[in-house]
N, C-alpha and C. Protein backbone atom coordinates (compact mmCIF):
# COMPACT_ATOMS: atom_id res chain seq x y z
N UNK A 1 -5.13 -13.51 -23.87
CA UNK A 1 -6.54 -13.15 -24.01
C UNK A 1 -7.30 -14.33 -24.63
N UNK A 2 -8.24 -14.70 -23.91
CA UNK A 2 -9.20 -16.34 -23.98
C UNK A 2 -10.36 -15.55 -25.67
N UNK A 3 -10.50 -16.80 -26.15
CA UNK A 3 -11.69 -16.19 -27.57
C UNK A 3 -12.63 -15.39 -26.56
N UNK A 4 -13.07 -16.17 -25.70
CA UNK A 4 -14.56 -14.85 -24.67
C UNK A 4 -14.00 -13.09 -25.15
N UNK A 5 -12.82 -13.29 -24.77
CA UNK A 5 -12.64 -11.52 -24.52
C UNK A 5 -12.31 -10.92 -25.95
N UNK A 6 -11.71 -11.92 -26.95
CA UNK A 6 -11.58 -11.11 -28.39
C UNK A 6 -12.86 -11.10 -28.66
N UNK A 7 -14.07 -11.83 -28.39
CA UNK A 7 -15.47 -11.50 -29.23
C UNK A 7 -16.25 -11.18 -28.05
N UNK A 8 -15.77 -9.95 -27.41
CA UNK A 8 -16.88 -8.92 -26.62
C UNK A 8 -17.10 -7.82 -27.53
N UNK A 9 -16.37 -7.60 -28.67
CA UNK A 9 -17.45 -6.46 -29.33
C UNK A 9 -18.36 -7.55 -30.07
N UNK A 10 -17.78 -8.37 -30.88
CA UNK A 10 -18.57 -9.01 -31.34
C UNK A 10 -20.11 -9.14 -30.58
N UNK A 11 -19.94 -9.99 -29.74
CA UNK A 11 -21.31 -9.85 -29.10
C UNK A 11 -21.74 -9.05 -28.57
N UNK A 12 -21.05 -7.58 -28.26
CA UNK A 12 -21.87 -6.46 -27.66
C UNK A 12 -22.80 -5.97 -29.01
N UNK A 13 -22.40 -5.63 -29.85
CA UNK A 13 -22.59 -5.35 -31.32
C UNK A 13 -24.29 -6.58 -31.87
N UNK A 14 -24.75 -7.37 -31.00
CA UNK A 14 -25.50 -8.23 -31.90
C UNK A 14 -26.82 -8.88 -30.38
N UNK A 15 -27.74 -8.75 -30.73
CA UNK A 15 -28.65 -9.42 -29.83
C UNK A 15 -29.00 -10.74 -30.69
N UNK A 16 -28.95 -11.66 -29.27
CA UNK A 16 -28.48 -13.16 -30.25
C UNK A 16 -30.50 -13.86 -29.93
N UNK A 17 -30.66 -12.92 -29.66
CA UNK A 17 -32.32 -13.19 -29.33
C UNK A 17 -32.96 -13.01 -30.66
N UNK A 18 -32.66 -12.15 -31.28
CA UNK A 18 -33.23 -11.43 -32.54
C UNK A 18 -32.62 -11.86 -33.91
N UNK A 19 -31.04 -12.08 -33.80
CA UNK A 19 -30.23 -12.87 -35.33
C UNK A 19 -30.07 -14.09 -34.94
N UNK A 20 -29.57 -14.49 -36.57
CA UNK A 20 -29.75 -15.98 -36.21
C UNK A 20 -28.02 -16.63 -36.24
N UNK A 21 -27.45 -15.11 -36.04
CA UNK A 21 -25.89 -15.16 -36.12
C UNK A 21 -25.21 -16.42 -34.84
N UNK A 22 -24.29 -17.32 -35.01
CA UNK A 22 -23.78 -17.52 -33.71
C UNK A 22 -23.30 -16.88 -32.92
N UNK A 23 -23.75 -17.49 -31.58
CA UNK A 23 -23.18 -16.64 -30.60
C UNK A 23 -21.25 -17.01 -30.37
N UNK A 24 -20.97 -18.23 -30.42
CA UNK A 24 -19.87 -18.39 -30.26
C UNK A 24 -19.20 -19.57 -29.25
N UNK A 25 -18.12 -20.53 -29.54
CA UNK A 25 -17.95 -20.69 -28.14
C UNK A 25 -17.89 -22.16 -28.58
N UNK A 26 -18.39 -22.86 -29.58
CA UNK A 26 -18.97 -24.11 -29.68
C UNK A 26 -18.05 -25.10 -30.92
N UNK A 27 -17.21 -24.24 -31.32
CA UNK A 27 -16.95 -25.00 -32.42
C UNK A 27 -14.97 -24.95 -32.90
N UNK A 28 -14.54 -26.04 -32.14
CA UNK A 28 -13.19 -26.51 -32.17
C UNK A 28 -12.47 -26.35 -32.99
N UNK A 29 -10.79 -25.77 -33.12
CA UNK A 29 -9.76 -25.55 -34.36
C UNK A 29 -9.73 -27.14 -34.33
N UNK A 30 -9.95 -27.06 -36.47
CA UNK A 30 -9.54 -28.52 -36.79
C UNK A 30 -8.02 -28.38 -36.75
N UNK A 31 -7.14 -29.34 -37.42
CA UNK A 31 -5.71 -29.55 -37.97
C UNK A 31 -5.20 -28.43 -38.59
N UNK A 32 -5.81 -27.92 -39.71
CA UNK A 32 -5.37 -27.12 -40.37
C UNK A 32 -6.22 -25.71 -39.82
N UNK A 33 -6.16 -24.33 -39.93
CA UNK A 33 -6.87 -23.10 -39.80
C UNK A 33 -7.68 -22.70 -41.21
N UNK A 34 -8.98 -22.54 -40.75
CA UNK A 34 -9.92 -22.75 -41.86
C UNK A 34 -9.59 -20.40 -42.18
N UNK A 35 -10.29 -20.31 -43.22
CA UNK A 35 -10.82 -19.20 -43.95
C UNK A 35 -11.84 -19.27 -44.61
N UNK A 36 -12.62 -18.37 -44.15
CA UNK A 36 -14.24 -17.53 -45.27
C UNK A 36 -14.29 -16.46 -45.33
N UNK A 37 -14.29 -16.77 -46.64
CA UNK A 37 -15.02 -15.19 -47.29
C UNK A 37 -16.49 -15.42 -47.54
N UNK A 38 -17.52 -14.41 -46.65
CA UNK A 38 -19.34 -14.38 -46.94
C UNK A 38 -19.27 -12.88 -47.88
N UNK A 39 -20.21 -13.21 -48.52
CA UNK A 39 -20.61 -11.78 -49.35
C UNK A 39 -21.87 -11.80 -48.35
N UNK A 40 -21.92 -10.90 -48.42
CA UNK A 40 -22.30 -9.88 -47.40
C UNK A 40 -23.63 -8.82 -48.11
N UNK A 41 -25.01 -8.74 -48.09
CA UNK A 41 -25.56 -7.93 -48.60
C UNK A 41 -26.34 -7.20 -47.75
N UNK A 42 -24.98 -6.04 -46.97
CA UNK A 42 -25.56 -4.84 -46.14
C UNK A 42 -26.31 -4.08 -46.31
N UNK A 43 -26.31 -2.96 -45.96
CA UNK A 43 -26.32 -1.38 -46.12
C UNK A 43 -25.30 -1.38 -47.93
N UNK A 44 -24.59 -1.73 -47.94
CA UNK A 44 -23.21 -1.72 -49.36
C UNK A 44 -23.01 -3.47 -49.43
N UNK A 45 -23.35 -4.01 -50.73
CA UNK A 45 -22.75 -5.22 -50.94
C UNK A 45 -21.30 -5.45 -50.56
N UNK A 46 -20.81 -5.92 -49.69
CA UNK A 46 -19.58 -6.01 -49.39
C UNK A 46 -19.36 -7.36 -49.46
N UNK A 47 -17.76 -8.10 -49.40
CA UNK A 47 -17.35 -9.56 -49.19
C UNK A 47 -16.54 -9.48 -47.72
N UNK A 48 -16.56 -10.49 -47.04
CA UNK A 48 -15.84 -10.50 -45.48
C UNK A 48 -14.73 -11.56 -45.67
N UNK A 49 -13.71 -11.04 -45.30
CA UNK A 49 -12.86 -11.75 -45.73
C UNK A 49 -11.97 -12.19 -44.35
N UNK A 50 -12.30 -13.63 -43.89
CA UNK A 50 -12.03 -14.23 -42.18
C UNK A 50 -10.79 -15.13 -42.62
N UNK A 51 -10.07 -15.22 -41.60
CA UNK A 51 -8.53 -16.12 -41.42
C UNK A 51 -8.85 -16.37 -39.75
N UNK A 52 -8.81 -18.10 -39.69
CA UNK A 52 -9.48 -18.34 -38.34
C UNK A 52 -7.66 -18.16 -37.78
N UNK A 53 -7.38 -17.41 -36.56
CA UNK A 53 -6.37 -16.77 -35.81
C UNK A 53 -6.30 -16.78 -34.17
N UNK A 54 -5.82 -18.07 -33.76
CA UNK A 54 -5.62 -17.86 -32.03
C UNK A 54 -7.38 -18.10 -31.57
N UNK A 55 -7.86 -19.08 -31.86
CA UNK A 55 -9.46 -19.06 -31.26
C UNK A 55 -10.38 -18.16 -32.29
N UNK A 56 -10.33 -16.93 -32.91
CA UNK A 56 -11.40 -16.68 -33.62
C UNK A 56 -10.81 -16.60 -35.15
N UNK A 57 -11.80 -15.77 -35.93
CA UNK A 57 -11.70 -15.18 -36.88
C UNK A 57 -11.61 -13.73 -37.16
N UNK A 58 -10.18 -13.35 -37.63
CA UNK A 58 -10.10 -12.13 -37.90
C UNK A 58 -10.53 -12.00 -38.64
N UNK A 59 -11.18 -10.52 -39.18
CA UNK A 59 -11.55 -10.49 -40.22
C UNK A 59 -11.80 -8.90 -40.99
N UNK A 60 -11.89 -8.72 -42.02
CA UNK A 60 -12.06 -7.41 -43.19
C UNK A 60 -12.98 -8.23 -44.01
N UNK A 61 -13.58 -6.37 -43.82
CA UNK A 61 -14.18 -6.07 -45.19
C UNK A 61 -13.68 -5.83 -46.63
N UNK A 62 -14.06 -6.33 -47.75
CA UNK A 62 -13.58 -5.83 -48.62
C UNK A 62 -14.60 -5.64 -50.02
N UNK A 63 -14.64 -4.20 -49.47
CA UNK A 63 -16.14 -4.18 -50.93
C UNK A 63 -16.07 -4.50 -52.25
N UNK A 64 -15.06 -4.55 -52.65
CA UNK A 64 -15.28 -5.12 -54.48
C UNK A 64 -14.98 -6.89 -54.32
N UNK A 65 -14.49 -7.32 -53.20
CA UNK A 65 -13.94 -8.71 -53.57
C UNK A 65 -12.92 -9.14 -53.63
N UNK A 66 -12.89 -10.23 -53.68
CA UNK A 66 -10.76 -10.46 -54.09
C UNK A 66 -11.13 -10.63 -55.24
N UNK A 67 -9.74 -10.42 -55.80
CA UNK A 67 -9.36 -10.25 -57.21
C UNK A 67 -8.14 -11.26 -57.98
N UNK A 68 -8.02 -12.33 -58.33
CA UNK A 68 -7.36 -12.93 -59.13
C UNK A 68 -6.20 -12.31 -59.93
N UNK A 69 -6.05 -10.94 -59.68
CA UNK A 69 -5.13 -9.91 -60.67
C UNK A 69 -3.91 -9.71 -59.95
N UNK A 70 -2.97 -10.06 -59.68
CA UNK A 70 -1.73 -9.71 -59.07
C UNK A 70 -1.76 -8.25 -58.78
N UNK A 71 -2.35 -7.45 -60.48
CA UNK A 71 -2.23 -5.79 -60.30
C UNK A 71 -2.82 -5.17 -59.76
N UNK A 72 -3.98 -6.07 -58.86
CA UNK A 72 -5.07 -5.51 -58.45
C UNK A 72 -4.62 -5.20 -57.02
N UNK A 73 -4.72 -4.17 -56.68
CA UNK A 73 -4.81 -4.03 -54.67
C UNK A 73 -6.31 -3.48 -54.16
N UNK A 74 -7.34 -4.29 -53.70
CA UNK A 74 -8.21 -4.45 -53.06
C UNK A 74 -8.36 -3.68 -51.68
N UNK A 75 -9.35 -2.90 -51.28
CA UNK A 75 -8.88 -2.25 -50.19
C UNK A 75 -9.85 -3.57 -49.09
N UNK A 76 -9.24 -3.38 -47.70
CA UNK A 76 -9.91 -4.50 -47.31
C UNK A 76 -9.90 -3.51 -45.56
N UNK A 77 -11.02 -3.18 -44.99
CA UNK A 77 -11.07 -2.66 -43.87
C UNK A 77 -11.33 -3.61 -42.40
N UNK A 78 -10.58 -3.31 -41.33
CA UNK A 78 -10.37 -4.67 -40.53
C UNK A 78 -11.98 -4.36 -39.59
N UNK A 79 -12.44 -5.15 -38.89
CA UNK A 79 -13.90 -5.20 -38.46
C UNK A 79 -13.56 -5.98 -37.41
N UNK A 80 -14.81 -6.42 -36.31
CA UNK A 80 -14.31 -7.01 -35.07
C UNK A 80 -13.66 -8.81 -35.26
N UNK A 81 -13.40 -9.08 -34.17
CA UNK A 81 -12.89 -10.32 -34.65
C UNK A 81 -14.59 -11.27 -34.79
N UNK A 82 -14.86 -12.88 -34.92
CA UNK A 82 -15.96 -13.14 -35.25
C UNK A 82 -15.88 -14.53 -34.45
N UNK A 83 -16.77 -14.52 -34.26
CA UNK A 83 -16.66 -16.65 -33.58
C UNK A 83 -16.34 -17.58 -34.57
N UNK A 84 -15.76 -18.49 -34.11
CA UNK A 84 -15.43 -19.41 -35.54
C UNK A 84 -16.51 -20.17 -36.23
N UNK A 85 -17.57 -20.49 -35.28
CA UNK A 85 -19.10 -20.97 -36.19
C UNK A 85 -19.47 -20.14 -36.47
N UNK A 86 -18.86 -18.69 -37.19
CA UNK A 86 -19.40 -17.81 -38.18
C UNK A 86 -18.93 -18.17 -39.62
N UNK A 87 -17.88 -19.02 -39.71
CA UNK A 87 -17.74 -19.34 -41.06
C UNK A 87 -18.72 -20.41 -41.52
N UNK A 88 -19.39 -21.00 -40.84
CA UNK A 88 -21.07 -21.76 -41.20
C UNK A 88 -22.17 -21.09 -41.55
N UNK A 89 -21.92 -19.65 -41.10
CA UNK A 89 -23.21 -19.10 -41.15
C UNK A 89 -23.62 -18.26 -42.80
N UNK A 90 -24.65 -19.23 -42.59
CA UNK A 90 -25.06 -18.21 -43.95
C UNK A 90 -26.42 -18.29 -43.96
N UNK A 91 -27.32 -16.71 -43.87
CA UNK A 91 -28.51 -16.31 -43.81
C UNK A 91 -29.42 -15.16 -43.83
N UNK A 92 -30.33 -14.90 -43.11
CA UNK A 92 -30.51 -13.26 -42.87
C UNK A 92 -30.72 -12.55 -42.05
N UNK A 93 -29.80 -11.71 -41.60
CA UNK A 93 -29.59 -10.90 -40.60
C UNK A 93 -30.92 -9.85 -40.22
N UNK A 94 -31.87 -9.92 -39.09
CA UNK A 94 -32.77 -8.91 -39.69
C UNK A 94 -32.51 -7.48 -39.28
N UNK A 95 -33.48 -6.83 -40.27
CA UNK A 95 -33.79 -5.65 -40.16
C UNK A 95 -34.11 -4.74 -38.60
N UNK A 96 -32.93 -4.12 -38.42
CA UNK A 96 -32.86 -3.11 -37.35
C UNK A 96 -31.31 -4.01 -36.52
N UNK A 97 -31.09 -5.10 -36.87
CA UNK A 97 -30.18 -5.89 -36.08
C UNK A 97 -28.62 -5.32 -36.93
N UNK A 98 -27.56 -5.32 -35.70
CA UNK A 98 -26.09 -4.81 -36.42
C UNK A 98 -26.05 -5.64 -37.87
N UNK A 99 -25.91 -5.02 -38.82
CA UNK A 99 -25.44 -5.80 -40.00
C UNK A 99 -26.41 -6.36 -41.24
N UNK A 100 -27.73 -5.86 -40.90
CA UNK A 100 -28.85 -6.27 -41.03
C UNK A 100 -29.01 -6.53 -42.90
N UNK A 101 -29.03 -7.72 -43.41
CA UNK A 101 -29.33 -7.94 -44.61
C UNK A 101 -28.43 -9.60 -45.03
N UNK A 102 -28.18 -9.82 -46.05
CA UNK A 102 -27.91 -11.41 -46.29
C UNK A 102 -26.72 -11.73 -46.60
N UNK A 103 -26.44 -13.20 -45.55
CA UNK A 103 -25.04 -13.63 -45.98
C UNK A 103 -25.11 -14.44 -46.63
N UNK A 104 -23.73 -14.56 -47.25
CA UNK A 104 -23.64 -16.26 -48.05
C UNK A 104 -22.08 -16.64 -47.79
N UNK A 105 -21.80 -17.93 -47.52
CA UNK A 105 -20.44 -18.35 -47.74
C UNK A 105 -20.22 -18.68 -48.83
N UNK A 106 -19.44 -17.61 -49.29
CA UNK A 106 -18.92 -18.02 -50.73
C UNK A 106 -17.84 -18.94 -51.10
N UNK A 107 -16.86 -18.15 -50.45
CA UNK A 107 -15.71 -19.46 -50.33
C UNK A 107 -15.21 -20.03 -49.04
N UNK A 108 -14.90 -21.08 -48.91
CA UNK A 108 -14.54 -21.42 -47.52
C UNK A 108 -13.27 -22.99 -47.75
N UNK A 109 -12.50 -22.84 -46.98
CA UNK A 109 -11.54 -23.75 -46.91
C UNK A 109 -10.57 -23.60 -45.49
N UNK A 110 -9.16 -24.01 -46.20
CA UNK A 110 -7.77 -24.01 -45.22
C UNK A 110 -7.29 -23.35 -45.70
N UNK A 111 -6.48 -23.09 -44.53
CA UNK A 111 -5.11 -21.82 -45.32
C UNK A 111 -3.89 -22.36 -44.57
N UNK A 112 -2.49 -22.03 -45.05
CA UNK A 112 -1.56 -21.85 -44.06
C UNK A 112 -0.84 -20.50 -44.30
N UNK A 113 0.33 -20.42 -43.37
CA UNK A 113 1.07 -18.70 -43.18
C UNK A 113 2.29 -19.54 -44.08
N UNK A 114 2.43 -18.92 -45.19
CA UNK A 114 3.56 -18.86 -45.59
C UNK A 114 4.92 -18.14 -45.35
N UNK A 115 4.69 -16.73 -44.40
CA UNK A 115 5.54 -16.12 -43.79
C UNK A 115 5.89 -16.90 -42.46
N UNK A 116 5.47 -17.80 -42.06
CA UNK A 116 6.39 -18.50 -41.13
C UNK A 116 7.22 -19.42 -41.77
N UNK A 117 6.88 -20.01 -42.82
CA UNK A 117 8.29 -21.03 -43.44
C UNK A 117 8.63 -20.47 -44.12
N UNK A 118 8.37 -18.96 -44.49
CA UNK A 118 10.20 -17.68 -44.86
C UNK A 118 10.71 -17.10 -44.23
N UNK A 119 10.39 -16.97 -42.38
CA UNK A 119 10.84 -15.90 -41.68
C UNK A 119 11.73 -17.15 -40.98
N UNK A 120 13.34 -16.25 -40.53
CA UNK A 120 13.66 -17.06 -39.62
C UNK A 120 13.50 -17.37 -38.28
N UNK A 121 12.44 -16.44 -37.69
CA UNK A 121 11.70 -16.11 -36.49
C UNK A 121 10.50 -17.44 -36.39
N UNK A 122 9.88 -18.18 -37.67
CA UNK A 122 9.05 -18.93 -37.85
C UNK A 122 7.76 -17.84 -36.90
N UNK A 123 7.79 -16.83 -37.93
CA UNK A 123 6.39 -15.97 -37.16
C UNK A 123 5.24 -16.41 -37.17
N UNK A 124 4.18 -16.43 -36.05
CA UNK A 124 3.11 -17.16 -35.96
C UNK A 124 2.30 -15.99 -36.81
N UNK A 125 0.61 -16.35 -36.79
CA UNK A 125 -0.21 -15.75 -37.53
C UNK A 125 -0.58 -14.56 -36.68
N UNK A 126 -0.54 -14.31 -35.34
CA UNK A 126 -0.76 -12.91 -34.33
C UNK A 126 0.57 -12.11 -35.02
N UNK A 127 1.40 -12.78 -34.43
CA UNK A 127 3.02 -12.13 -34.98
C UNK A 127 2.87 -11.05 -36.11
N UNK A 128 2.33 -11.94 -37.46
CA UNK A 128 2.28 -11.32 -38.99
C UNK A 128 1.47 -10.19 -38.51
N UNK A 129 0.13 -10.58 -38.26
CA UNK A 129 -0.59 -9.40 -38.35
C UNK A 129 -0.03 -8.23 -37.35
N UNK A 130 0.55 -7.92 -36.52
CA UNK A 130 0.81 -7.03 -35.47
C UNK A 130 2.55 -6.91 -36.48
N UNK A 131 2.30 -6.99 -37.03
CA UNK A 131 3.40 -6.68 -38.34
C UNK A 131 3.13 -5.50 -39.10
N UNK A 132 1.77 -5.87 -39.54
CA UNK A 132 0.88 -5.50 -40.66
C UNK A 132 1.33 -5.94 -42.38
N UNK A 133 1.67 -7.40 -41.95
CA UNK A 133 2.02 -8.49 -43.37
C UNK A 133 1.42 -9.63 -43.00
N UNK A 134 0.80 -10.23 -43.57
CA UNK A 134 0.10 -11.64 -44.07
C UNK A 134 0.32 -12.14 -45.26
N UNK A 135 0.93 -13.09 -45.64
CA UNK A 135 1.09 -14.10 -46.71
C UNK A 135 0.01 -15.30 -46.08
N UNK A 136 -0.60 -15.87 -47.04
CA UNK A 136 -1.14 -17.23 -46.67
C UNK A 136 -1.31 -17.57 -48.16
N UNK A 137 -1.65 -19.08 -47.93
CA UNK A 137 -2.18 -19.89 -49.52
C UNK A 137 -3.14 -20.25 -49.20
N UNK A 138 -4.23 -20.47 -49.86
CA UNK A 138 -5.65 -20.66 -49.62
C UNK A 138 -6.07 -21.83 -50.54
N UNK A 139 -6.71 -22.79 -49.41
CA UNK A 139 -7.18 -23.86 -49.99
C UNK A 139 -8.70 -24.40 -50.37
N UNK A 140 -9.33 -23.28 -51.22
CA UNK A 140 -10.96 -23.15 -50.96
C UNK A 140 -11.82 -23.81 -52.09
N UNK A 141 -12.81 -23.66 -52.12
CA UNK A 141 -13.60 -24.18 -53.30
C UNK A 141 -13.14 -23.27 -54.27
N UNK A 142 -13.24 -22.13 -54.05
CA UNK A 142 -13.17 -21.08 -55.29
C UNK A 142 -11.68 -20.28 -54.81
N UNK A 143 -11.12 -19.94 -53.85
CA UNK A 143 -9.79 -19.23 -53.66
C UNK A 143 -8.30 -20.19 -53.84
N UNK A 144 -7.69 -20.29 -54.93
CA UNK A 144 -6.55 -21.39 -54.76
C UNK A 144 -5.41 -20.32 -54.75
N UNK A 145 -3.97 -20.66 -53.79
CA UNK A 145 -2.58 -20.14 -54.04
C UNK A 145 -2.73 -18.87 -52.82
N UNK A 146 -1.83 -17.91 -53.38
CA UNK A 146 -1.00 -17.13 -52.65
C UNK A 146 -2.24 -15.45 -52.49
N UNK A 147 -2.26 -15.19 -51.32
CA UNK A 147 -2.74 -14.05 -51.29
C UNK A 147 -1.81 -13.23 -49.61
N UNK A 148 -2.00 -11.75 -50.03
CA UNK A 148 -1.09 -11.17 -49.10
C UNK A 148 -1.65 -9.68 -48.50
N UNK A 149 -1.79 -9.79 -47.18
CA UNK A 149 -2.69 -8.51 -46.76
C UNK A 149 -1.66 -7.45 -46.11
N UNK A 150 -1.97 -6.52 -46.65
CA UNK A 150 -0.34 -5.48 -46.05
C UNK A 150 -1.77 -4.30 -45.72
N UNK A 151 -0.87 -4.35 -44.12
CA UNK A 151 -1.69 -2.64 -43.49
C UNK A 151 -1.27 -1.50 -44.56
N UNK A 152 -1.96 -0.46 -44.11
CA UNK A 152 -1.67 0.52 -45.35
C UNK A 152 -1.09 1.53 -44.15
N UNK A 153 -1.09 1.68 -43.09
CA UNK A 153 -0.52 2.66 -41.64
C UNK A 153 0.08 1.62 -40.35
N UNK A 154 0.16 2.12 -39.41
CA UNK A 154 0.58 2.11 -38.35
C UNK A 154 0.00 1.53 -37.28
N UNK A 155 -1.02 2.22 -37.29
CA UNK A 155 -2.25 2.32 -36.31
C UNK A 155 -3.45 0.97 -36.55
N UNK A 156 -3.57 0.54 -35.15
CA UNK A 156 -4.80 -0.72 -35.54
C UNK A 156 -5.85 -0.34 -36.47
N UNK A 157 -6.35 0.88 -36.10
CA UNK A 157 -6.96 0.77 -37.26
C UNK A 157 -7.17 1.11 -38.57
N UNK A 158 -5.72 1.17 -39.61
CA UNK A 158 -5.56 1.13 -40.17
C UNK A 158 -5.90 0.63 -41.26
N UNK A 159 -6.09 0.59 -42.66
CA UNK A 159 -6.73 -0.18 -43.65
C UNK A 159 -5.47 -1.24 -44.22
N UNK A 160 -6.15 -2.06 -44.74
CA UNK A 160 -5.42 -3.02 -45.09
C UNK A 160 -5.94 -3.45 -46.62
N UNK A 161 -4.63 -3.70 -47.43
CA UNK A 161 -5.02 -4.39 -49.07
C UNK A 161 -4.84 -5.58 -49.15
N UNK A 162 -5.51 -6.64 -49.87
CA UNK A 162 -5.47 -7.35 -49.78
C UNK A 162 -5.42 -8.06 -51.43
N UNK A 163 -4.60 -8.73 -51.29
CA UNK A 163 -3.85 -8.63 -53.30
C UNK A 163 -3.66 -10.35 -53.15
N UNK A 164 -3.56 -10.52 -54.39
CA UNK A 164 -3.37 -12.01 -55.27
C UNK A 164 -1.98 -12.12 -55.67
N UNK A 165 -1.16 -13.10 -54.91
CA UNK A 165 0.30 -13.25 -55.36
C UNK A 165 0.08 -13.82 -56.85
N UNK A 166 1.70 -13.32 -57.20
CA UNK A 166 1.75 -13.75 -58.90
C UNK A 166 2.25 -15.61 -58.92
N UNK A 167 1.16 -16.21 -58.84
CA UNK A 167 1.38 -17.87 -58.71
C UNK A 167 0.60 -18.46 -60.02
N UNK A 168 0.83 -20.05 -59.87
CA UNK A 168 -0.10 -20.63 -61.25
C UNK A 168 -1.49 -20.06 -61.07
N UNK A 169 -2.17 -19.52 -60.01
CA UNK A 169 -3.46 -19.41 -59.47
C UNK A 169 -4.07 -17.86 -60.05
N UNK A 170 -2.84 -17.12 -60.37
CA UNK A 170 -3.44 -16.17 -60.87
C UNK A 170 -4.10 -15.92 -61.95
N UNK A 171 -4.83 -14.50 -62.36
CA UNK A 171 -5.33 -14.85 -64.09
C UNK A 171 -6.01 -13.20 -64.01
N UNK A 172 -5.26 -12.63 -64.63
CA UNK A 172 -5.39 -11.19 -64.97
C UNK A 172 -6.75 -10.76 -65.82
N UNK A 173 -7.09 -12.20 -66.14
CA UNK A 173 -8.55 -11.77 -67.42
C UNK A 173 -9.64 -12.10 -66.61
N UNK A 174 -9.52 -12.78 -64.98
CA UNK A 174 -10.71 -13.41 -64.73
C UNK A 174 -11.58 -12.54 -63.46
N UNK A 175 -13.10 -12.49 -63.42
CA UNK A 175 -13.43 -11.71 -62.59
C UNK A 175 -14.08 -12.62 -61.79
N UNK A 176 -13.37 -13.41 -60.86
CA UNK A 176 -14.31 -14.57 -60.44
C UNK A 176 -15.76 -14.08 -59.22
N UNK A 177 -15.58 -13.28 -58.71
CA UNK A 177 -16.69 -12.67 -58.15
C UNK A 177 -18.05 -12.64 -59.06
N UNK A 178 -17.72 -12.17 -60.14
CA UNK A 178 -18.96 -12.62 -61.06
C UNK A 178 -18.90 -13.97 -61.88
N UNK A 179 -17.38 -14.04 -62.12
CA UNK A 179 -17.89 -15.69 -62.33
C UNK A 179 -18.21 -16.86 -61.83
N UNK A 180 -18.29 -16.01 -60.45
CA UNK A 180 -18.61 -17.57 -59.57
C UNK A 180 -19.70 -16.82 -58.31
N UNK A 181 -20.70 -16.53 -58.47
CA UNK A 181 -21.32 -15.85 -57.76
C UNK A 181 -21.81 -16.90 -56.73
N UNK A 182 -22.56 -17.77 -56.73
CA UNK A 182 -23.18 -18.50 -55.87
C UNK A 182 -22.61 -19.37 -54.59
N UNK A 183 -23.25 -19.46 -53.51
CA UNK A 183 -22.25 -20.48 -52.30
C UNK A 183 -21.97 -21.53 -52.21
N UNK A 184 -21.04 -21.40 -51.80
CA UNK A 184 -19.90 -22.64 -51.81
C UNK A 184 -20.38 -23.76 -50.62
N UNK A 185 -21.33 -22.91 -50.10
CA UNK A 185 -22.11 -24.30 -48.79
C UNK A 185 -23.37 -24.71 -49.77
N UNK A 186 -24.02 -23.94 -50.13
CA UNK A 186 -25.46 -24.33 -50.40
C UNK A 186 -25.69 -23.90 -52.22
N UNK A 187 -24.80 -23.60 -52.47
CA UNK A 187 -25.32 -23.59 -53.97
C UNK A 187 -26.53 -22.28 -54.71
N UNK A 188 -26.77 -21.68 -53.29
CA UNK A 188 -27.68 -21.13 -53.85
C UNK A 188 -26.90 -19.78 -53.91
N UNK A 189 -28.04 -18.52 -54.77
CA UNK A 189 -27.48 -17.20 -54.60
C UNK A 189 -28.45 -16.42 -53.31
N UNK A 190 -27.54 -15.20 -53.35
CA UNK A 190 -27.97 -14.39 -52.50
C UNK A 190 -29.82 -14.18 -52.21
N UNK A 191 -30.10 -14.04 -53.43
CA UNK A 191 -31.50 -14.10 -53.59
C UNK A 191 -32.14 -15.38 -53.21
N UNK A 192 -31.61 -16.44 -53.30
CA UNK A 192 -32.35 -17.62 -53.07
C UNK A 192 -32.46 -18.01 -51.26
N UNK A 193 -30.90 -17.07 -50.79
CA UNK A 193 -30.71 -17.52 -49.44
C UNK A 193 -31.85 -16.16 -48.64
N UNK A 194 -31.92 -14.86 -49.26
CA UNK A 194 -32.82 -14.26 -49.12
C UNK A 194 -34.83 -14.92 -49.07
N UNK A 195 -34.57 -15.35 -49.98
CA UNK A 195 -36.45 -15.98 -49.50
C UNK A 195 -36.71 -16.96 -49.11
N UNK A 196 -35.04 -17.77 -48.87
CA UNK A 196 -35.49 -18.79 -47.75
C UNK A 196 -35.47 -18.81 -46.33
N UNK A 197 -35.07 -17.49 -46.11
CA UNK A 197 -35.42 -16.78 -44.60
C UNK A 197 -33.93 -16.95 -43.61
C-alpha cells in the first residue's frame, strides 16, 4: 500500500481549500525516521504523538502528554495516519474545518526501533506495531531515551499507552509538558501561534 492510499482518510477528513494543513506527497524520508509530537488545541487540549512509518506518520492522541515517569502509563488513542510535511506544520486550523483550533510542534526529532536490535526476527516498525509493541529512543529537542507504546486489545482499534522507559532520561519529579510549554520550531506558545493566524 503506496503513502496515497494510507492518507485517504486523512484527506477525506480535511478540505485543503479551507486549512492550511498539508496536503501531502512532497516531502522525502531523510536517513534516520523523524517523530512529532504537536499539542494540539481542539475541541480538548490534546498532544499528537507521530512516528514517521513506511511513507507516513502514524500517529495518537494523547491528552495529558508524555510523561517522563516510568510509573506513568499515558493513554494514547491511534487516529488516521498523517503526511509527513505534517510534522512542519504548525498553525490554525479553522473553525468548522476537521480538527479546527491550534497546532504547535512541540517536540520534533529522530527516533530509532529498538525492538529490532532485540528481536531475532530484526522486526521492522509495521511488524512492531501489528504486534501492538513499540520500543523506540527519541532524539528530540525536548523528548530524550526510551519510550514504549503497548496496545491495550486486539483489535485496530484499540487504545494504546504510551510510557517512559526507566533510562538516564527519566525523572519521576519532572512535568515537562508544563515545563517546557513552548515550540520547538518557533519558540512561540500556543497563544502567540494563535494571533499570528
Amino acid at each position: 500500500m503506496g503513502a496515497d492510499d494510507k492518507l485517504k482518510e486523512y484527506k477525506e477528513k480535511r478540505d485543503f481549500s479551507k486549512t492550511p494543513e498539508p496536503e501531502g506527497g512532497e516531502r522525502e524520508s531523510g536517513d534516520e525516521p523523524i517523530f512529532v509530537i504537536q499539542k494540539h488545541d481542539a475541541s480538548k487540549l490534546h498532544y499528537d504523538f507521530r512516528l514517521e512509518v513506511d511513507g507516513v506518520l502514524k500517529s495518537w492522541a494523547v491528552p495529558k502528554g508524555p510523561s517522563l515517569d516510568p510509573s506513568v502509563k499515558r493513554l494514547a488513542i491511534p487516529t488516521e495516519d498523517h503526511a509527513l510535511e505534517y510534522a512542519d506544520f504548525e498553525g490554525v486550523i479553522p473553525e468548522g474545518e476537521y480538527g479546527a483550533g491550534t497546532v504547535m510542534v512541540w517536540d520534533i526529532g529522530t527516533y530509532r526501533n529498538i525492538l529490532q536490535e532485540k528481536s531475532d526476527d530484526n522486526a521492522t516498525m509495521v511488524e512492531t506495531l501489528e504486534k501492538g509493541k513499540v520500543e523506540v529512543e527519541l532524539n528530540g529537542n525536548k523528548l530524550q531515551g526510551g519510550f514504549v507504546l503497548i496496545r491495550t486489545g486486539n483489535s485496530e482499534d484499540s487504545r494504546w499507552l504510551l510510557i517512559k522507559m526507566d533510562d538516564k532520561h527519566a525523572d519521576g519529579d519532572a512535568d515537562i509538558v508544563q515545563e517546557k510549554p513552548k515550540s520547538s520550531k518557533s519558540g512561540k506558545t500556543l497563544e502567540e501561534i494563535e494571533k499570528d493566524g
